[in-house]
Protein backbone atom coordinates (compact mmCIF):
# COMPACT_ATOMS: atom_id res chain seq x y z
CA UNK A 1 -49.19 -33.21 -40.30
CA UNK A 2 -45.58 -34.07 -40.71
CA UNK A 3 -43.80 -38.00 -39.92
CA UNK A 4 -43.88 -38.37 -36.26
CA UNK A 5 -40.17 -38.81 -34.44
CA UNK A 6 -41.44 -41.77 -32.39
CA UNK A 7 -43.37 -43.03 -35.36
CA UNK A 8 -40.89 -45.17 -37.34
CA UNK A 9 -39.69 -47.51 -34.61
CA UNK A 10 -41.96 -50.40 -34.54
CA UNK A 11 -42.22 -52.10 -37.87
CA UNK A 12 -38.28 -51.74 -38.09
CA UNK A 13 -36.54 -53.72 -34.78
CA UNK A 14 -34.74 -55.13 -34.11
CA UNK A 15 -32.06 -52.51 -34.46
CA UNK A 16 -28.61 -52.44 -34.76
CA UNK A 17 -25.82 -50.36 -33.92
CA UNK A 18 -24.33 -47.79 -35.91
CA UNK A 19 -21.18 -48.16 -37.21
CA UNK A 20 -18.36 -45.54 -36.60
CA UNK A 21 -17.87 -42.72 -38.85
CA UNK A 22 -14.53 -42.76 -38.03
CA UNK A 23 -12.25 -45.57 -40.26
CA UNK A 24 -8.64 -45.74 -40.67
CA UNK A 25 -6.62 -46.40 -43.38
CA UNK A 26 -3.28 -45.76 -44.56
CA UNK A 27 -3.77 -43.84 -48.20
CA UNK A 28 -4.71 -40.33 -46.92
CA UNK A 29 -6.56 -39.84 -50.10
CA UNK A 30 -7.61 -42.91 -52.09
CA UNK A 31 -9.12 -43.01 -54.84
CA UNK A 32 -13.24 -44.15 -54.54
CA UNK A 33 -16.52 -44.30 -56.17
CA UNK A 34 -19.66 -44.57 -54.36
CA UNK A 35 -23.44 -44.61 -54.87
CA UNK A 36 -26.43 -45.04 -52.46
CA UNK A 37 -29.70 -45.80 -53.89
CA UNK A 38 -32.28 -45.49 -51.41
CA UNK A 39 -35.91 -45.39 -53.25
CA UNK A 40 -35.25 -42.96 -55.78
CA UNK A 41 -32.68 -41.62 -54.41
CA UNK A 42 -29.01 -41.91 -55.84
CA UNK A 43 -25.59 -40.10 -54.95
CA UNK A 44 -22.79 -40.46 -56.42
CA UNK A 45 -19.18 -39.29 -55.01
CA UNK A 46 -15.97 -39.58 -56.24
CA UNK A 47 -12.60 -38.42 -55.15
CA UNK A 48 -8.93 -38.25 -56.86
CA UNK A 49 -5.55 -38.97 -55.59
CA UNK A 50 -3.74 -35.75 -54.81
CA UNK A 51 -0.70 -34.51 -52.33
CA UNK A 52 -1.29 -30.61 -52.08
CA UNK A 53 0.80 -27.59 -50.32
CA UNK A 54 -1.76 -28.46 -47.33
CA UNK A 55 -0.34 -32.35 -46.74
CA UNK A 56 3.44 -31.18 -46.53
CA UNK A 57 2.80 -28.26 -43.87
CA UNK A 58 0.19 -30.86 -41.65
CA UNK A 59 3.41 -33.05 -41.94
CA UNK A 60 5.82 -30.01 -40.71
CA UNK A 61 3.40 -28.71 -38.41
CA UNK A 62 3.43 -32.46 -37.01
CA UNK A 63 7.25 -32.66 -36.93
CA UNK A 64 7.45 -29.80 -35.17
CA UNK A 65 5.36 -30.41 -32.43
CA UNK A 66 7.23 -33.52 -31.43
CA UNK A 67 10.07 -31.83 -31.26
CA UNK A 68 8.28 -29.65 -29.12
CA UNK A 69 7.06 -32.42 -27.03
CA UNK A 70 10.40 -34.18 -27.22
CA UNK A 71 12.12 -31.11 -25.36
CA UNK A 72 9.45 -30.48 -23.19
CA UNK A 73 10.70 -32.73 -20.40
CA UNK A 74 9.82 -35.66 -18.03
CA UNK A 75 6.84 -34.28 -16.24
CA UNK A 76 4.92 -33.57 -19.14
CA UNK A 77 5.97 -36.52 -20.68
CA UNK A 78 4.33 -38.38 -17.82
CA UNK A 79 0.92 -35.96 -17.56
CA UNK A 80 0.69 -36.52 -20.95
CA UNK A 81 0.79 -40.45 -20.52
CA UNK A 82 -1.64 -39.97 -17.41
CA UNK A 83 -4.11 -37.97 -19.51
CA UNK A 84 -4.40 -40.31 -22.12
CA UNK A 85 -5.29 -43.93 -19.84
CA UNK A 86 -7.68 -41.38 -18.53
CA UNK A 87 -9.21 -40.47 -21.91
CA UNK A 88 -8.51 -43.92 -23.08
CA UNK A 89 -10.89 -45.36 -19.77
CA UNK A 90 -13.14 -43.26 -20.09
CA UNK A 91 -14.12 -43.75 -23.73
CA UNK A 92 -13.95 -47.45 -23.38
CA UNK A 93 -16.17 -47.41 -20.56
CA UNK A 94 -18.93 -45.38 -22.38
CA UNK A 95 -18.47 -47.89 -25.45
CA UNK A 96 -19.37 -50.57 -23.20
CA UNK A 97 -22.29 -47.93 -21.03
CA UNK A 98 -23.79 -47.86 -24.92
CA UNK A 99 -24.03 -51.17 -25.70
CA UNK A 100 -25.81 -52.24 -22.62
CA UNK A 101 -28.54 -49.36 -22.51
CA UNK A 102 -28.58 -50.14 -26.42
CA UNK A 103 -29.73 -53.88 -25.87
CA UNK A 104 -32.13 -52.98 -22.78
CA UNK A 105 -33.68 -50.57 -25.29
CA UNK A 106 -34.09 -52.31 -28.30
CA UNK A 107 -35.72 -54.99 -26.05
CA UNK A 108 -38.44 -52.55 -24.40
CA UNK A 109 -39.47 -50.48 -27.60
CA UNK A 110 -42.70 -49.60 -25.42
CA UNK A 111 -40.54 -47.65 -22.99
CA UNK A 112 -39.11 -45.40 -25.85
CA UNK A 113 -40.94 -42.23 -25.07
CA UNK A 114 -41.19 -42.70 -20.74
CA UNK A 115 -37.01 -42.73 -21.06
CA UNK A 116 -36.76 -39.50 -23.05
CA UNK A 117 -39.34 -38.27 -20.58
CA UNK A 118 -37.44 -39.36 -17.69
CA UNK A 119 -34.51 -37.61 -19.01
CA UNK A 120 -36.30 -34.24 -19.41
CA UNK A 121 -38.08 -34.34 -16.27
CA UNK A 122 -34.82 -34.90 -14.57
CA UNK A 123 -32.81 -31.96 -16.04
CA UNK A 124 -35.76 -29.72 -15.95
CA UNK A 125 -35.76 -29.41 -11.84
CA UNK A 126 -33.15 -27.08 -12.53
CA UNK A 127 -33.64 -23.40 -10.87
CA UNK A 128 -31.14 -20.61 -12.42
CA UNK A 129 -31.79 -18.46 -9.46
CA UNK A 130 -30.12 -20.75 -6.62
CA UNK A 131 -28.37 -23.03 -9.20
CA UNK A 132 -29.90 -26.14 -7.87
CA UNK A 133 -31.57 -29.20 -9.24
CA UNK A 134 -30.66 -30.24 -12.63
CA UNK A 135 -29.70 -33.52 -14.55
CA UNK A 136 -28.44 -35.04 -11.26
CA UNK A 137 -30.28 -38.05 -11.16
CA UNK A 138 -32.73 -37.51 -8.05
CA UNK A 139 -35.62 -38.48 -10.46
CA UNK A 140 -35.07 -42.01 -8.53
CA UNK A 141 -35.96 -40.79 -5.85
CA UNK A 142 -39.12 -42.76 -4.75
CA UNK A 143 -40.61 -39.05 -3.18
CA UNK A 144 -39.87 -37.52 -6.46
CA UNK A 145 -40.83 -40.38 -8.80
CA UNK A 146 -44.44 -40.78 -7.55
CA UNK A 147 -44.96 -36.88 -8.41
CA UNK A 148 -48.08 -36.55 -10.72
CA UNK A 149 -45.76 -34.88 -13.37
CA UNK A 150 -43.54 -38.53 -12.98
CA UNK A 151 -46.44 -40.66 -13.54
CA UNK A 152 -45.79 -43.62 -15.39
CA UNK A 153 -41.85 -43.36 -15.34
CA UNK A 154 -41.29 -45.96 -12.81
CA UNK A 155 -40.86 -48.62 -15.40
CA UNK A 156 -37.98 -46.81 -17.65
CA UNK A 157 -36.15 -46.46 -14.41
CA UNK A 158 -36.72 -49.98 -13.74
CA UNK A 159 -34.80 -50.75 -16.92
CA UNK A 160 -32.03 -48.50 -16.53
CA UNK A 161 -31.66 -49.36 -12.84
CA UNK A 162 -31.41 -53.40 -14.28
CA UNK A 163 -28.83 -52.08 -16.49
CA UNK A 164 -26.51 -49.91 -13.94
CA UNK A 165 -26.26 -53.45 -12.26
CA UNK A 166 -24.64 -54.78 -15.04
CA UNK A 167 -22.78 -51.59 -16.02
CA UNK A 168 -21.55 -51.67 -12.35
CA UNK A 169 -20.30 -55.15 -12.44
CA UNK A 170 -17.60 -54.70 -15.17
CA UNK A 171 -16.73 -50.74 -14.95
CA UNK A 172 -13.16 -50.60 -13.01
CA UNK A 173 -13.91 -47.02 -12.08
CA UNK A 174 -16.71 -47.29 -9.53
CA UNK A 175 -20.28 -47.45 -10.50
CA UNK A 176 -22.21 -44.90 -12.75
CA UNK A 177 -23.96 -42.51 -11.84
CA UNK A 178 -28.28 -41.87 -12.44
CA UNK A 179 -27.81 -39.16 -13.18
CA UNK A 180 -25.53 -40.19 -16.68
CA UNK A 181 -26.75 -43.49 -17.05
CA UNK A 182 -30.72 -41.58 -17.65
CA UNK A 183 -29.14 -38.69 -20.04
CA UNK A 184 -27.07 -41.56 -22.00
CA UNK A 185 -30.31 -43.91 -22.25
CA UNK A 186 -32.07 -40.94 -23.53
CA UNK A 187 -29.08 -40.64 -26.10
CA UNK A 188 -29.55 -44.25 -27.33
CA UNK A 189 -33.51 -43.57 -28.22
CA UNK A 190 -32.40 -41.12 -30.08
CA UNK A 191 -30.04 -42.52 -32.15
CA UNK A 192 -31.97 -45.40 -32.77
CA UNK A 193 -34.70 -43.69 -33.95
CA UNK A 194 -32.69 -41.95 -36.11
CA UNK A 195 -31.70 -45.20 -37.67
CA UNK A 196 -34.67 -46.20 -37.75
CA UNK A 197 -35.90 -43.51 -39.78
CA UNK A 198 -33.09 -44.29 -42.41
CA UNK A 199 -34.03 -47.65 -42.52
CA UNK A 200 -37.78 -46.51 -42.94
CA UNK A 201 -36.70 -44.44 -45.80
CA UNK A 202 -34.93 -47.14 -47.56
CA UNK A 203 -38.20 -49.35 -47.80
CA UNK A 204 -37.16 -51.27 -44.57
CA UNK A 205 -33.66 -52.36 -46.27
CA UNK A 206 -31.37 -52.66 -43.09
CA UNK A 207 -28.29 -52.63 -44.51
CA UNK A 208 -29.02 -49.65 -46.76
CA UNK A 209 -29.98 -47.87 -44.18
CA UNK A 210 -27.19 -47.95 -41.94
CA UNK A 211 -25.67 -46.99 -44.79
CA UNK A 212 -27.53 -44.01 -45.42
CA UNK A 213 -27.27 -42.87 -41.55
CA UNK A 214 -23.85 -43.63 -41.60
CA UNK A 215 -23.06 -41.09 -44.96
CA UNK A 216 -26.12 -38.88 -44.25
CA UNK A 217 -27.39 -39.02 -40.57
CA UNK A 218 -26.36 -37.38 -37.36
CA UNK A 219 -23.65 -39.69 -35.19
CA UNK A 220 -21.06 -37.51 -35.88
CA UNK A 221 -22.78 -34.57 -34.08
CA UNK A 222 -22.79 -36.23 -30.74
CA UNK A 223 -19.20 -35.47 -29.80
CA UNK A 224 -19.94 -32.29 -26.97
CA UNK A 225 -22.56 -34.75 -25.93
CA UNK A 226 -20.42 -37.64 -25.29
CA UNK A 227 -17.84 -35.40 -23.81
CA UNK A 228 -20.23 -34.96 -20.65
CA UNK A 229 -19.77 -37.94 -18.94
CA UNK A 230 -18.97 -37.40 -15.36
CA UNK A 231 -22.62 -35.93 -14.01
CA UNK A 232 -22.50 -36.54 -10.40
CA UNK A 233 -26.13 -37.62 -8.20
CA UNK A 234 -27.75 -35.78 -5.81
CA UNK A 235 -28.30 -37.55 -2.47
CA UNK A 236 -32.07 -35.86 -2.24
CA UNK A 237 -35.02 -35.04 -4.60
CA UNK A 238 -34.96 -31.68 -5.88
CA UNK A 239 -38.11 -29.17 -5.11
CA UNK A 240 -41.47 -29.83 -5.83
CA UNK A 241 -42.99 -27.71 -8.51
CA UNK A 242 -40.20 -27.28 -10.94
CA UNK A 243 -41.36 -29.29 -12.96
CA UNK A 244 -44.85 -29.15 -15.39
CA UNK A 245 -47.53 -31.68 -15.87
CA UNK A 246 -46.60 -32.01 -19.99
CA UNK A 247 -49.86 -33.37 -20.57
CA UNK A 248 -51.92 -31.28 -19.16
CA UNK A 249 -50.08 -28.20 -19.80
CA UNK A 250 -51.06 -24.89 -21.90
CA UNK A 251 -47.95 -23.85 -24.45
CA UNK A 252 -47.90 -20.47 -22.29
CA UNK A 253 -47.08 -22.92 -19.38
CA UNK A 254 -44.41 -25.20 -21.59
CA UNK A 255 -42.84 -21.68 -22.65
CA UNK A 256 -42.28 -20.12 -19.82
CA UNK A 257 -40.90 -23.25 -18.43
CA UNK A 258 -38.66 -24.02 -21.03
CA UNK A 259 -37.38 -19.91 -20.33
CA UNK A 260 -37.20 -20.49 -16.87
CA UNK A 261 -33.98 -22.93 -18.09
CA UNK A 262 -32.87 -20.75 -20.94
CA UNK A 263 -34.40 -22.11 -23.92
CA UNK A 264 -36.80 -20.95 -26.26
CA UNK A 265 -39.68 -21.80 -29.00
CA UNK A 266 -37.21 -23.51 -31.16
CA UNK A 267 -35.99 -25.67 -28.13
CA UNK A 268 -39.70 -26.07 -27.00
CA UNK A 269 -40.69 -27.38 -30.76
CA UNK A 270 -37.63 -29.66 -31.05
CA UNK A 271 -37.94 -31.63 -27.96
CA UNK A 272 -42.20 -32.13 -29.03
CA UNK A 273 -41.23 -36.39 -28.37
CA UNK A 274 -39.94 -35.60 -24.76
CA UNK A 275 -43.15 -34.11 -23.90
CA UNK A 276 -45.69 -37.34 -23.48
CA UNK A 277 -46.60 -40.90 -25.27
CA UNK A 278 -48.25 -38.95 -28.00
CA UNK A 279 -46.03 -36.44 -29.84
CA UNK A 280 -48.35 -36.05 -32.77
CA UNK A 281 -50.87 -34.27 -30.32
CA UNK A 282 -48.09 -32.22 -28.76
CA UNK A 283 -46.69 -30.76 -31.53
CA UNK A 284 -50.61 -30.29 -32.83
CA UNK A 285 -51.33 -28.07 -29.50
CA UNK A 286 -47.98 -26.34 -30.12
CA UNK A 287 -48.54 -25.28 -33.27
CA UNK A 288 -51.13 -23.15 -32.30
CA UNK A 289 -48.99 -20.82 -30.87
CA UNK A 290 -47.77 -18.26 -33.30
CA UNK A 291 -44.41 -18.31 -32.00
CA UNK A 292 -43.78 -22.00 -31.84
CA UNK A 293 -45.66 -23.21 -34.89
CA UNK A 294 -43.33 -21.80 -37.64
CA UNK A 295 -40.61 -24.28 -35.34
CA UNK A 296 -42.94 -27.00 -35.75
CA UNK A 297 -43.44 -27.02 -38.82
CA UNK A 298 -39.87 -26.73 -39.66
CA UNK A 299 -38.75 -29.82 -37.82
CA UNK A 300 -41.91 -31.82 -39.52
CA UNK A 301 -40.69 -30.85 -42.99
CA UNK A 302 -36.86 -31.81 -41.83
CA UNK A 303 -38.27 -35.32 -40.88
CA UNK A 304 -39.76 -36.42 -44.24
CA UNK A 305 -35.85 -35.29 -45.81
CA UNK A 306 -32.86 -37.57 -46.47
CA UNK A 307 -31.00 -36.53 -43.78
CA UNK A 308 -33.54 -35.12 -41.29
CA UNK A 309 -30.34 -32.31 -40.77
CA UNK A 310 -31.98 -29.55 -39.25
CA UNK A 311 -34.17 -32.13 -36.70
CA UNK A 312 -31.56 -33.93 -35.93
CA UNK A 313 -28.56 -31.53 -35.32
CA UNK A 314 -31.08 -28.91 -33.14
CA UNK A 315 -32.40 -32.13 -30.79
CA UNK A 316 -28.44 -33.42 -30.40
CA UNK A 317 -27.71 -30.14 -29.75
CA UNK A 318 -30.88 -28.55 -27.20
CA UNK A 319 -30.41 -32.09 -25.40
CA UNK A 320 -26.68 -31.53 -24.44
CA UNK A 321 -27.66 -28.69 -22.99
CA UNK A 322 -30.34 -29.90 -21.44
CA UNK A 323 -28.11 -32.72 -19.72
CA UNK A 324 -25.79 -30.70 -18.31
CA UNK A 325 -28.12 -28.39 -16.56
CA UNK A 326 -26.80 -27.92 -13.15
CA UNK A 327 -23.80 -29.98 -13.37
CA UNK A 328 -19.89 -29.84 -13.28
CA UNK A 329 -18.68 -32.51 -15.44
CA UNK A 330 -15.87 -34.58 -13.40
CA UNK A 331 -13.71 -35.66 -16.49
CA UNK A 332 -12.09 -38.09 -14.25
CA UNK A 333 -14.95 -39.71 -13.73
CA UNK A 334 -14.76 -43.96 -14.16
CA UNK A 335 -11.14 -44.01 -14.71
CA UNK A 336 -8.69 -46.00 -12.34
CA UNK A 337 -4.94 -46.91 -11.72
CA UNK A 338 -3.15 -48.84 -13.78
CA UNK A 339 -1.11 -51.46 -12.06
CA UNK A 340 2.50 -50.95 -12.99
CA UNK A 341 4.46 -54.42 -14.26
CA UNK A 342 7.52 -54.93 -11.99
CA UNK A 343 9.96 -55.65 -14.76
CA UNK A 344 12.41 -57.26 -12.42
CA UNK A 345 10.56 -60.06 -11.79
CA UNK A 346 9.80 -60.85 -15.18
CA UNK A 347 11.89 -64.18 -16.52
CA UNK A 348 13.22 -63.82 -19.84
């Protein structure tokens, strides 16, 4: 049996966050040498100053589209400026959204599998056929919470409904939604486990491991993901019966569920921790199925890796589409006016 997903988060809390991928500095290519050692592992990279044919047509290709931009007149000139507060709210309101589920999370490790659960079960009431249900947030519903298939899922949306009040209390842009604030939650298990992992694979070192994540792991493919942030809530539950008992389900049952929706074995596999407290016996009754198993097995044998690539990249990438199951994103979503400064009044 292959390292468990869920597995590696106790012994290695408290967490913390990971830092950007992104930095900023002014040498386009500098000059650098750097090795990790983590266990036996050790990588070396270098790199050499260089100015190529590439650098002087990014810089022509640049000049030109100011011009561009220059000529393009006053009303564009003013969208433009519009577009980017908007952009500019919005990703400094999900910096803050992130740090809040990130500290109600790392202080309720015991919740870790009921919130990724809470996130699937949400999504999954979605119906292709009359394009209803979906990741719209009616899982907080009482009616629809105290569903057998919901059992035990009242105390992740406890925490998450603790943390919309204080997500509420400093957004500008109106409060978030449920049905964003559960598929974001279920985004910050995620990446701490991840981290986690890295950490665990680094003998418990914390600051290797960040480092590790940060060279090796998965942040950078959560940019689609991060993208969706304007899911809007339903005002009612969605239909009864859309959504499977996990535990007590068959893998026929899981499959053709997980069809119903338009995924597959490999989705199925992937998503093993969403399905139940105990993803060691999941992914044990799913590997009996011939056309899961192979899936399985590929994802355990990603796990005990470096970089846990293939695991990671697949679960980023079957839970954004997961999340946005039965939604149209609102990408101006959270953002506000900006009040203008009267410059008249202003005493020089």
């Amino acid at each position: 049996m292959g390292v468990s997903f869920l597995s590696t988060i106790p012994p290695l809390l408290p967490l913390v966050p990971v830092p950007s991928l992104t930095t900023t500095t002014t040498n386009r290519y500098p000059s650098y040498a750097v090795t990790v050692r983590c266990n036996k592992m050790e990588i070396d990279a270098t790199a050499e100053d260089r100015f190529c044919r590439r650098d002087i047509l990014k810089c022509a290709g640049v000049t030109i589209g100011m011009e561009l931009m220059a000529s393009s007149g006053l009303f564009v000139e003013k969208a433009s400026a519009a577009d980017l507060i908007q952009r500019r709210q919005r990703s400094e309101f999900l910096s803050s959204v992130k740090g809040t589920l990130f500290t109600a999370i790392n202080g309720n490790v015991e919740l870790l599998p009921s919130l990724l659960t809470l996130a699937l079960n949400d999504a999954m009431t979605y119906d292709k056929a009359t394009k209803s249900g979906g990741a719209n947030g009616s899982i907080r519903f009482s009616s629809e919470l105290s569903r057998p298939e919901n059992k035990g899922l009242s105390a992740a949306l406890n925490l998450l409904e603790e943390a919309k009040k204080e997500i509420d209390s400093y957004s500008k842009g109106g409060p978030i939604s449920y049905a964003d604030l559960i598929q974001y939650a279920a985004q910050g298990v995620l990446k701490s486990t991840f981290l986690a992992s890295a950490i665990r694979k680094c003998g418990g070192n914390e600051e290797k491991g960040r480092l590790l994540y940060t060279a090796y792991g998965s942040n950078g493919q959560w940019g689609l993901f991060d993208k969706q942030f304007g899911r809007a809530d339903t005002q009612e539950p969605d239909p009864e019966g859309r959504v499977p008992l996990w535990e007590n389900a068959n893998v026929k049952e899981m499959k053709d569920k997980f069809v119903a929706i338009g995924f597959g074995p490999r989705q199925l596999a992937v998503m093993s921790a969403f399905l139940g407290p105990d993803q060691a016996a999941t992914e044990a009754l799913l590997a009996t199925d011939p056309d899961v198993s192979p899936w399985v097995q590929k994802y355990q044998r990603s796990r005990e890796t470096v970089s846990e690539t293939d695991y990671e990249v697949d679960l980023i990438t079957t839970l954004t589409k997961l999340s946005s199951l039965g939604q149209q994103i609102n990408y101006e979503a959270y953002t506000y006016p900006v009040q203008r400064v009267d410059l008249s009044k202003l005493k020089l």
